[in-house]
Protein backbone atom coordinates (compact mmCIF):
# COMPACT_ATOMS: atom_id res chain seq x y z
CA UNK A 1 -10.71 18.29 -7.45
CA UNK A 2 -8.50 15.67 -5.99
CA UNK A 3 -9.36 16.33 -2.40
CA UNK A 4 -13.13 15.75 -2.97
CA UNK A 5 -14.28 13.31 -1.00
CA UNK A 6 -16.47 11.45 -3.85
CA UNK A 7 -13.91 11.76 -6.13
CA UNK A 8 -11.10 10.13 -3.70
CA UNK A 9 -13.72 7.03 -2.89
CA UNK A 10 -14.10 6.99 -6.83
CA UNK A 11 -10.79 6.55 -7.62
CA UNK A 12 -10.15 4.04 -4.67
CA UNK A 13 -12.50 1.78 -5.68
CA UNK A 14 -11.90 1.42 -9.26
CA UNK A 15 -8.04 0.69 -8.31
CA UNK A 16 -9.60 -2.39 -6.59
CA UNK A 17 -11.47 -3.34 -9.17
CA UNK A 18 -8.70 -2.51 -11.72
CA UNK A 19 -6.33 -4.77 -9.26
CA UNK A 20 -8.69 -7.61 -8.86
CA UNK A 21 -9.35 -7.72 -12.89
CA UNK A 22 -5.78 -7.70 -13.22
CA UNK A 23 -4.68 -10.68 -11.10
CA UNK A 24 -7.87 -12.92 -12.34
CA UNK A 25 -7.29 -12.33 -16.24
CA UNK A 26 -3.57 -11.35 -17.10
CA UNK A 27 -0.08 -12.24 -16.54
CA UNK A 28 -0.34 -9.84 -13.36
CA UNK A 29 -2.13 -13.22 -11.70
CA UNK A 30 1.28 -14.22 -10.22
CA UNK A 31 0.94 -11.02 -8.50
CA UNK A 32 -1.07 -10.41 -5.22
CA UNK A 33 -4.01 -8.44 -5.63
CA UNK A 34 -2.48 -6.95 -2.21
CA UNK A 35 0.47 -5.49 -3.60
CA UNK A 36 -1.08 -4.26 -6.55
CA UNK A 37 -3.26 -2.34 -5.15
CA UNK A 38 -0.28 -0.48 -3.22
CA UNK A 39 1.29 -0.22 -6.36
CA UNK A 40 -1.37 1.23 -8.22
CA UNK A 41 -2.05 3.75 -5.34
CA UNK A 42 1.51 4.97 -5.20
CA UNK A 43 1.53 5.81 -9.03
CA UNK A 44 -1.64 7.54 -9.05
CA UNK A 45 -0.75 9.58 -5.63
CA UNK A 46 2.75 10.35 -7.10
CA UNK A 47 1.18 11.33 -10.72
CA UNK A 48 -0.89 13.64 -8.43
CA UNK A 49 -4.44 12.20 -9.46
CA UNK A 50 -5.50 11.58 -5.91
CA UNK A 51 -3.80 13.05 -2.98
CA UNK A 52 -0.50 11.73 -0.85
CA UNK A 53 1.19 11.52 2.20
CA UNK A 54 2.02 15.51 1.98
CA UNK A 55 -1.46 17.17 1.15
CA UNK A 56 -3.06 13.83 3.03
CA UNK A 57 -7.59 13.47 2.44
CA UNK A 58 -9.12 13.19 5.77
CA UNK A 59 -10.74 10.27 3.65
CA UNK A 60 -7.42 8.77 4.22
CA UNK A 61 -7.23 9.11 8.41
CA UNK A 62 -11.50 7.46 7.88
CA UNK A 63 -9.58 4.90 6.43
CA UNK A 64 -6.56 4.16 8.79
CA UNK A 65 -9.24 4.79 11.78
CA UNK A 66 -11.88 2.91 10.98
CA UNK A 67 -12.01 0.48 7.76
CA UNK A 68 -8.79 -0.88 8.72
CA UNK A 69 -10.10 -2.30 12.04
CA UNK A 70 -12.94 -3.60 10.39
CA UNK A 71 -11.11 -5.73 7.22
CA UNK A 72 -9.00 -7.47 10.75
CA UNK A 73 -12.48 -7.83 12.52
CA UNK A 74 -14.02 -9.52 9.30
CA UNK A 75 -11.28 -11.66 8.02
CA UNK A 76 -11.33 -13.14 11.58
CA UNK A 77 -14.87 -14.24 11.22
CA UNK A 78 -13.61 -16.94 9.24
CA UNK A 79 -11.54 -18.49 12.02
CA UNK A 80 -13.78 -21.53 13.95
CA UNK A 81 -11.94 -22.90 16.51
CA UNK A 82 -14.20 -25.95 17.40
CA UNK A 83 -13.13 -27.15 14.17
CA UNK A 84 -9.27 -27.34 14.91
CA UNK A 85 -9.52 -31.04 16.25
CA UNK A 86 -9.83 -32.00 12.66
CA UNK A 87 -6.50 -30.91 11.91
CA UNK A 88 -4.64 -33.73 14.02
CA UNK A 89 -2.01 -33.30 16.48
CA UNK A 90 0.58 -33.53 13.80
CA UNK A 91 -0.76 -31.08 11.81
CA UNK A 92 -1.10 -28.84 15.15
CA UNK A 93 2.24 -29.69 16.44
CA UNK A 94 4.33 -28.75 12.96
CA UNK A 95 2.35 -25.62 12.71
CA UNK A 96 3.46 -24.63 16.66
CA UNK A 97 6.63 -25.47 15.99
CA UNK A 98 6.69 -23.70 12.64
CA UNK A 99 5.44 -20.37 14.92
CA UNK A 100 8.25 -20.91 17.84
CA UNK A 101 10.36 -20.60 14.81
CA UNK A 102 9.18 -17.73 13.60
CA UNK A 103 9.63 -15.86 16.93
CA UNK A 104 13.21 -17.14 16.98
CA UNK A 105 13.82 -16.12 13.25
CA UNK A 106 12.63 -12.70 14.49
CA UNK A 107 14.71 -12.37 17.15
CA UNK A 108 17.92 -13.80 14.91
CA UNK A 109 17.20 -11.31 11.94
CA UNK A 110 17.53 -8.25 14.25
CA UNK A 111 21.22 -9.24 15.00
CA UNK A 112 21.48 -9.05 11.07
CA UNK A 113 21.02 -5.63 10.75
CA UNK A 114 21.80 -2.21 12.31
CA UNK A 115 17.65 -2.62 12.99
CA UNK A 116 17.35 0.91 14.64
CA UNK A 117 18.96 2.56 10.89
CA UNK A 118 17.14 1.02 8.78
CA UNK A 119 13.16 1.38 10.55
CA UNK A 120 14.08 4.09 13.09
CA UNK A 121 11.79 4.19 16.39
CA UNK A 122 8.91 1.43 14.48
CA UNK A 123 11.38 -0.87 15.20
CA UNK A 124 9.89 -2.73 17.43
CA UNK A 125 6.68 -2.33 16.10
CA UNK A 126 8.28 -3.92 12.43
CA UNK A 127 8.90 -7.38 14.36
CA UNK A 128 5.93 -7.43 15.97
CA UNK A 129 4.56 -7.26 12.66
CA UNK A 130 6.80 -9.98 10.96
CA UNK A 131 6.09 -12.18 13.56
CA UNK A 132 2.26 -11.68 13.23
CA UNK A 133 2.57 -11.92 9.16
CA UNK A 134 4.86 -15.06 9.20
CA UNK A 135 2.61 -17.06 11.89
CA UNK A 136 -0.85 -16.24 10.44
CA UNK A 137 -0.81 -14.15 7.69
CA UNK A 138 -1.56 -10.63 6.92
CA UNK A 139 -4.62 -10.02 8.96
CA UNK A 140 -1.88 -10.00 11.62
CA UNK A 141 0.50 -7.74 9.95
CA UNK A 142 -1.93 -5.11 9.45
CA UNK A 143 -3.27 -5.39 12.98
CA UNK A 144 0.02 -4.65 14.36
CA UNK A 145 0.86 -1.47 11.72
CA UNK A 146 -2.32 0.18 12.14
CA UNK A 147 -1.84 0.33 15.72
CA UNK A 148 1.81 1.29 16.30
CA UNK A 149 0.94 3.47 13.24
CA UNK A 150 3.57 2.18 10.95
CA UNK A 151 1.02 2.56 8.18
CA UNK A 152 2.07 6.28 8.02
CA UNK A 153 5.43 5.03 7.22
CA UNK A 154 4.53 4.55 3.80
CA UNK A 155 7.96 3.90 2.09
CA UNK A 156 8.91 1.65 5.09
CA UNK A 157 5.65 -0.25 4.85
CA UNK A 158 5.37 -0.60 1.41
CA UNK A 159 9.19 -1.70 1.19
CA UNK A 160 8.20 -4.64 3.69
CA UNK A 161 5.50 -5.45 1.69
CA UNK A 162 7.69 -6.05 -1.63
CA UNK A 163 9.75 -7.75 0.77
CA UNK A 164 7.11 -9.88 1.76
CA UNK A 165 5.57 -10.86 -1.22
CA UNK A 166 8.61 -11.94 -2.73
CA UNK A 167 9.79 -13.77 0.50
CA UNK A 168 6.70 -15.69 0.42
CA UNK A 169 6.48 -16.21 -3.28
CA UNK A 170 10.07 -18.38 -3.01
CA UNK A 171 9.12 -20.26 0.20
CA UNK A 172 6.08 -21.51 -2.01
CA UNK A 173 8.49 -23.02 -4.39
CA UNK A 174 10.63 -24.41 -1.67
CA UNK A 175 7.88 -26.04 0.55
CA UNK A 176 6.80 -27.59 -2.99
CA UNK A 177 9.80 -29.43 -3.20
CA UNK A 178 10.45 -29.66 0.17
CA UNK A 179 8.73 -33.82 0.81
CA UNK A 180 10.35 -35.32 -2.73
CA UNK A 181 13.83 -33.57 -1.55
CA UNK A 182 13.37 -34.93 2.26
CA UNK A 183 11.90 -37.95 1.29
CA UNK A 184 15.41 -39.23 -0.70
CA UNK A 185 17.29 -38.06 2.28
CA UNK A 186 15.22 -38.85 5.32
CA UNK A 187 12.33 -40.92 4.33
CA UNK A 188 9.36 -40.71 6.94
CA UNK A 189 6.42 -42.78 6.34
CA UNK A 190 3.17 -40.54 5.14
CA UNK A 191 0.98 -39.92 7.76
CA UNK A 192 -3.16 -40.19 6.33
CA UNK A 193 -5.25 -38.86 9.23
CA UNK A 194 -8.75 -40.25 9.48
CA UNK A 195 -11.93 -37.84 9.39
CA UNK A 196 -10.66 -35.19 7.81
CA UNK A 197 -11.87 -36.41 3.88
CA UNK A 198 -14.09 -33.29 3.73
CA UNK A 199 -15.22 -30.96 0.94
CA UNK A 200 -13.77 -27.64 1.12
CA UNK A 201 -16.74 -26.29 -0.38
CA UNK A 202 -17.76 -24.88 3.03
CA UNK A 203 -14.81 -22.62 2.52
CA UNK A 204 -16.14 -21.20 -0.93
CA UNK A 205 -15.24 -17.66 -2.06
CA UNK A 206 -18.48 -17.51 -3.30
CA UNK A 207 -21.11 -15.53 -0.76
CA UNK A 208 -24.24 -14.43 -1.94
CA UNK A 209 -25.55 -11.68 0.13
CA UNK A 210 -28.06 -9.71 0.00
CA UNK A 211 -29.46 -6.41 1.74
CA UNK A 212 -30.92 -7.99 4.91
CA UNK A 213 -27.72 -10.03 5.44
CA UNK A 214 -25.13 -7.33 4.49
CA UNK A 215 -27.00 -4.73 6.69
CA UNK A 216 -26.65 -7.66 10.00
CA UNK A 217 -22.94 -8.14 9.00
CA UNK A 218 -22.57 -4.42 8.69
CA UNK A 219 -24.06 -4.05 12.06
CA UNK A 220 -21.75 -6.80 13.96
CA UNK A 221 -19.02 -5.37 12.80
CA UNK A 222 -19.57 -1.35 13.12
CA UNK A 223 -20.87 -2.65 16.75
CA UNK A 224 -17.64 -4.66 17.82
CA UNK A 225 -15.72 -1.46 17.02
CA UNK A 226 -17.40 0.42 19.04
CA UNK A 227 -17.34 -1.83 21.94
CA UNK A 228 -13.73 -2.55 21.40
CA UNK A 229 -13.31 1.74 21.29
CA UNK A 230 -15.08 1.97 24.40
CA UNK A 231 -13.48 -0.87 26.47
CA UNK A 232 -10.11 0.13 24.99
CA UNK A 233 -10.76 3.76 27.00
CA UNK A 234 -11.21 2.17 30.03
CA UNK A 235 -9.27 -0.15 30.13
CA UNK A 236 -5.74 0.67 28.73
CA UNK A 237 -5.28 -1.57 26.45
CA UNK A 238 -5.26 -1.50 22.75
CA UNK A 239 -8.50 -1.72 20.92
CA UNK A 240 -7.61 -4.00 18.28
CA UNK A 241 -6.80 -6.67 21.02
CA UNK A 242 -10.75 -6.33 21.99
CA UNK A 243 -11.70 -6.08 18.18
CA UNK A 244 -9.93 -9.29 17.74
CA UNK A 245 -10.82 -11.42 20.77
CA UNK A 246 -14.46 -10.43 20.42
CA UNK A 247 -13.86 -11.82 16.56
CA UNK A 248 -12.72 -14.81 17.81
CA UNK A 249 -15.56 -15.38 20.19
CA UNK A 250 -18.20 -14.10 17.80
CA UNK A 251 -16.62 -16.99 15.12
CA UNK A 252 -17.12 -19.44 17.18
CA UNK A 253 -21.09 -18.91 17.24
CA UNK A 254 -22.57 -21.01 14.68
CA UNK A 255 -25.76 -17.67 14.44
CA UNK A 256 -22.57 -15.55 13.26
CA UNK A 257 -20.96 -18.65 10.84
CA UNK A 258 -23.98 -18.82 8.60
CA UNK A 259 -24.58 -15.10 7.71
CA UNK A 260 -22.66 -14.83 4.47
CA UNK A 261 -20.61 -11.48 3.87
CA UNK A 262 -17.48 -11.72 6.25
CA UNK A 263 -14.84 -12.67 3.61
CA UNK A 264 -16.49 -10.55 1.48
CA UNK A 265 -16.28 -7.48 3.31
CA UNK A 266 -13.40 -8.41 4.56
CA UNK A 267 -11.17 -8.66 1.40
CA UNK A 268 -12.77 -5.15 0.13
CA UNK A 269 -11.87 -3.05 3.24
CA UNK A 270 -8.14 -4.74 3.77
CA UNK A 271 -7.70 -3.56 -0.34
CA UNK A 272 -9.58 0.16 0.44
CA UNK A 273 -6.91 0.57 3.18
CA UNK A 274 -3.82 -0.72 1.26
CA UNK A 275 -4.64 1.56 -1.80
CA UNK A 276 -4.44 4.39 0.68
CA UNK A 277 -0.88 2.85 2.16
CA UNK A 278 0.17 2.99 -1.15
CA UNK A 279 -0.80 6.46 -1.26
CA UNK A 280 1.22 7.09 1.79
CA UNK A 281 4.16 5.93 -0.39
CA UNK A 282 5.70 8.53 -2.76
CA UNK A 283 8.61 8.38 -4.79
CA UNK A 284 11.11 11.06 -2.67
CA UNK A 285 10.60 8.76 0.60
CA UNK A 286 10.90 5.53 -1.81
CA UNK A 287 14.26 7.15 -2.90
CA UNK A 288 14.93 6.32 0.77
CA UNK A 289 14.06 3.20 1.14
CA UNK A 290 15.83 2.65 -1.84
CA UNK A 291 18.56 2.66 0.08
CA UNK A 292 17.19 0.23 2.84
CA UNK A 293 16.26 -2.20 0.18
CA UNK A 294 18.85 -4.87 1.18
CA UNK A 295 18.53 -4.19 4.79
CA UNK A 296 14.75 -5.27 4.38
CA UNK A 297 15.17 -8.21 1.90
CA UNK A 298 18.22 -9.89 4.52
CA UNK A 299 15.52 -8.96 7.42
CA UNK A 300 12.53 -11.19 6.09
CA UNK A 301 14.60 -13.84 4.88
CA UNK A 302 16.66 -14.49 7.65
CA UNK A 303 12.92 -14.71 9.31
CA UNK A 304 11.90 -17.44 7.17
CA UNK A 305 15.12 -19.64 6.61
CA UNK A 306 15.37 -19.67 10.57
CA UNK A 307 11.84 -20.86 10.70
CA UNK A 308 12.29 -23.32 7.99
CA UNK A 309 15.55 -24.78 9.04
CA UNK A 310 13.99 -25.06 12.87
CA UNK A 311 10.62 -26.33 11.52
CA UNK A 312 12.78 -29.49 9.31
CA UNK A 313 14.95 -30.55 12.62
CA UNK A 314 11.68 -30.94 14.66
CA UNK A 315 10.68 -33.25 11.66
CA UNK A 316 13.42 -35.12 11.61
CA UNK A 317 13.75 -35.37 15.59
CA UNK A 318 9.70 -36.51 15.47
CA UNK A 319 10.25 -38.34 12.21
CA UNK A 320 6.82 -36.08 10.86
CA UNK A 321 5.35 -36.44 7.46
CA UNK A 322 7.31 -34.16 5.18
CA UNK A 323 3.93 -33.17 3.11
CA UNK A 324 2.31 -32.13 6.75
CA UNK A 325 5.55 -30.52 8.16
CA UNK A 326 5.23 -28.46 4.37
CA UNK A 327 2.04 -27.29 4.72
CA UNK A 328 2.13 -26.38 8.60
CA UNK A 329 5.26 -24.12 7.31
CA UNK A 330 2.59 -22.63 4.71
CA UNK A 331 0.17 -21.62 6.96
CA UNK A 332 2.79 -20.31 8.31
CA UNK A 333 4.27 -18.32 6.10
CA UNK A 334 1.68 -17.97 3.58
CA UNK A 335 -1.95 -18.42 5.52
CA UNK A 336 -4.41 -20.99 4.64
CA UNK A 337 -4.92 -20.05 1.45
CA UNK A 338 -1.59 -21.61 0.10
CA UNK A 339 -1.67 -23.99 2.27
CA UNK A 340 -4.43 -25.12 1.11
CA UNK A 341 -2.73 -25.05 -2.80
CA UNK A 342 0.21 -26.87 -1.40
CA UNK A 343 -2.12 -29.45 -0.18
CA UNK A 344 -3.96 -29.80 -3.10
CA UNK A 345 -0.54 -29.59 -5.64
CA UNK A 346 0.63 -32.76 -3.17
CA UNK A 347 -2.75 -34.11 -3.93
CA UNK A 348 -3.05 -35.06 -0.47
CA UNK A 349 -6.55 -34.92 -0.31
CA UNK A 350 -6.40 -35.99 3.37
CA UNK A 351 -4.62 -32.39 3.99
CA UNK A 352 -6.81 -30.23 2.69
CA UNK A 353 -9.16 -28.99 5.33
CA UNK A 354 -6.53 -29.60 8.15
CA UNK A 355 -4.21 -26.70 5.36
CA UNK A 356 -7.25 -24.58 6.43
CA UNK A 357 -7.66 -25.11 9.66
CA UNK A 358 -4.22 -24.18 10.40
CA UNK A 359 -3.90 -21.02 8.70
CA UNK A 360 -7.17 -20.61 10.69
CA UNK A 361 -5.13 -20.72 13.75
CA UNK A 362 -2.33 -18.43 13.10
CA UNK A 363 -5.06 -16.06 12.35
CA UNK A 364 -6.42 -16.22 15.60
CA UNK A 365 -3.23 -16.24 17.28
CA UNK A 366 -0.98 -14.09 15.62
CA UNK A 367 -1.90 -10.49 16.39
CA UNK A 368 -1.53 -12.03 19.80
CA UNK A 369 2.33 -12.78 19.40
CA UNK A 370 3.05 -9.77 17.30
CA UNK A 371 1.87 -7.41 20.01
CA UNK A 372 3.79 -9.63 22.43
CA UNK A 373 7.36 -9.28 20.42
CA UNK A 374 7.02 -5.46 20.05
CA UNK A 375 6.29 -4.96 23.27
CA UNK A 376 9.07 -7.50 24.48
CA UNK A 377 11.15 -5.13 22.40
């Protein structure tokens, strides 16, 4: 029963919807819908209601092989780069220094740990991925996985996802407190940038889509793959590279920016392929990580304390605005998303689009840089 097909895509789904009812109505809202939906497909694989890592679905290689691509390829329709000018240069500067210090926290974390121990041959592959995740957000992460095939690692990956998420959860508190704490010790007068008093309503969550439109979007996207497959063959180079620079380009078209669906389809396929990571993940190779736990934890950290500490001495060398040089570190860290809270908790109007826009930009960018660290590595 549990290697049907129908019943596997049954039981996937409803773990989304079970996550996403979760994190919208009960205490479970502090947690991401993104690591719940790992969670919740670790217990059911390790309970033995759908299948794991040992008696792996071919549902589950479907997955890694093709909806994975396509949640990267969709959540990068959302990045439009003629609209980065209304970020300002500050806002553009922080955030470039913020990723320089990413790279370097990468680089400095390494030295922390015996590296090769604790994630074996994927090392490489691991800071690639760190320094995708912590420059743009998880779109970049994933990129880099599904390619070097971390994914497979399932304890590994899941153990850097915890590590992650709870990483990221404290460097929201500190970047909250970061411009009243800076402010006593190193005042800097508050930048307010001109033209960027927008409504974020253009960056609703709210799509409504219907068959024509879904079908188009469908289309686009199943058609980039393909292209991206076929270039990838001849020309040697990995495919989600093409997948995401013919995102990029295809964002930038305003035909493409009004059909509604990306973020839609984008959020659904990134959950479908973490409930199967999560799958990947059971508890004998979690016993293992187990053991790795601290390794991990002193791995991200380090990451994000070196970017944070080199992200506040370029502020204080350029004398920045402490709320901008906080949310550049957000979109970051975090993406655009909280950002774009940190913004709005600073209720720095002024900062709100720019928030976006950034996180925009490590989107774009990231995968770039994480594929250039693991294969500097």
């Amino acid at each position: 029963m549990i290697q049907n097909p129908l019943y596997i895509l049954t039981v996937l789904c409803g773990l989304i919807f079970i996550s996403e009812w979760l994190t919208r109505n009960t205490f479970l809202k502090h947690i991401s819908g993104a690591l719940l939906v790992i969670i919740l497909g670790a217990i059911l694989a390790n309970a033995g209601l759908i299948p794991s890592a040992s008696n792996a679905s071919p549902v589950y290689d479907t997955i890694f092989r093709y909806v994975a691509p396509a949640s990267i390829f969709y959540l990068l329709l959302g990045v439009d780069l003629k609209q980065l000018k209304k970020a300002g240069l500050p806002m553009l500067l922080a955030f470039a220094f913020g990723a320089l210090g990413t790279g370097l926290g990468v680089m400095l974390a390494l030295q922390l740990i015996d590296y090769q121990a604790v994630f074996g041959e994927n090392y490489a592959a691991i800071a690639g991925m760190m320094t995708g995740t912590y420059i743009g957000g998880s779109a970049n992460f994933n990129a880099v996985a599904l390619h070097y095939d971390v994914v497979r690692d399932g304890a590994i990956y899941t153990g850097i996802v915890v590590a992650d998420n709870i990483v990221t959860a404290v460097w929201m508190l500190v970047t909250l407190s970061l411009p009243a704490i800076m402010m006593k010790l190193r005042p800097h007068k508050a930048l307010i940038m001109e033209g960027t008093h927008q409504s974020v309503n253009d960056y609703s969550e709210r799509e409504h889509v219907g068959p024509l439109r879904l079908g188009l979007m469908l289309f686009i996207g199943m058609t980039a793959m393909l292209v991206s497959n076929l270039l990838a063959e001849q020309l040697n180079i990995p495919s989600v590279l093409i997948l995401t620079t013919i995102a990029l380009i295809l964002a930038q078209l305003k035909v493409i920016q009004v059909i509604p669906g990306a973020k839609m389809l984008g959020m659904f396929t990134v959950y479908l392929f973490l409930v199967v990571v999560g799958a990947f993940c059971e508890f004998s190779a979690l016993v293992e990580v187990g053991e790795n736990a601290f390794p991990i934890l002193l791995f991200t950290t380090a990451i994000v304390v070196v970017h944070g500490l080199f992200l506040v001495v370029m502020g204080l060398i350029l004398k920045s605005d402490w709320s901008i040089i906080a949310i550049a570190s957000q979109a970051n860290i975090g993406g655009g998303s909280t950002a774009l809270a940190l913004a709005k908790s600073f209720n720095r109007h002024d900062l709100l689009l720019p928030a976006i826009l950034a996180g925009s930009i490590g989107t774009g960018v990231g995968t770039y840089f994480g594929f250039l660290v693991a294969g500097i590595l």
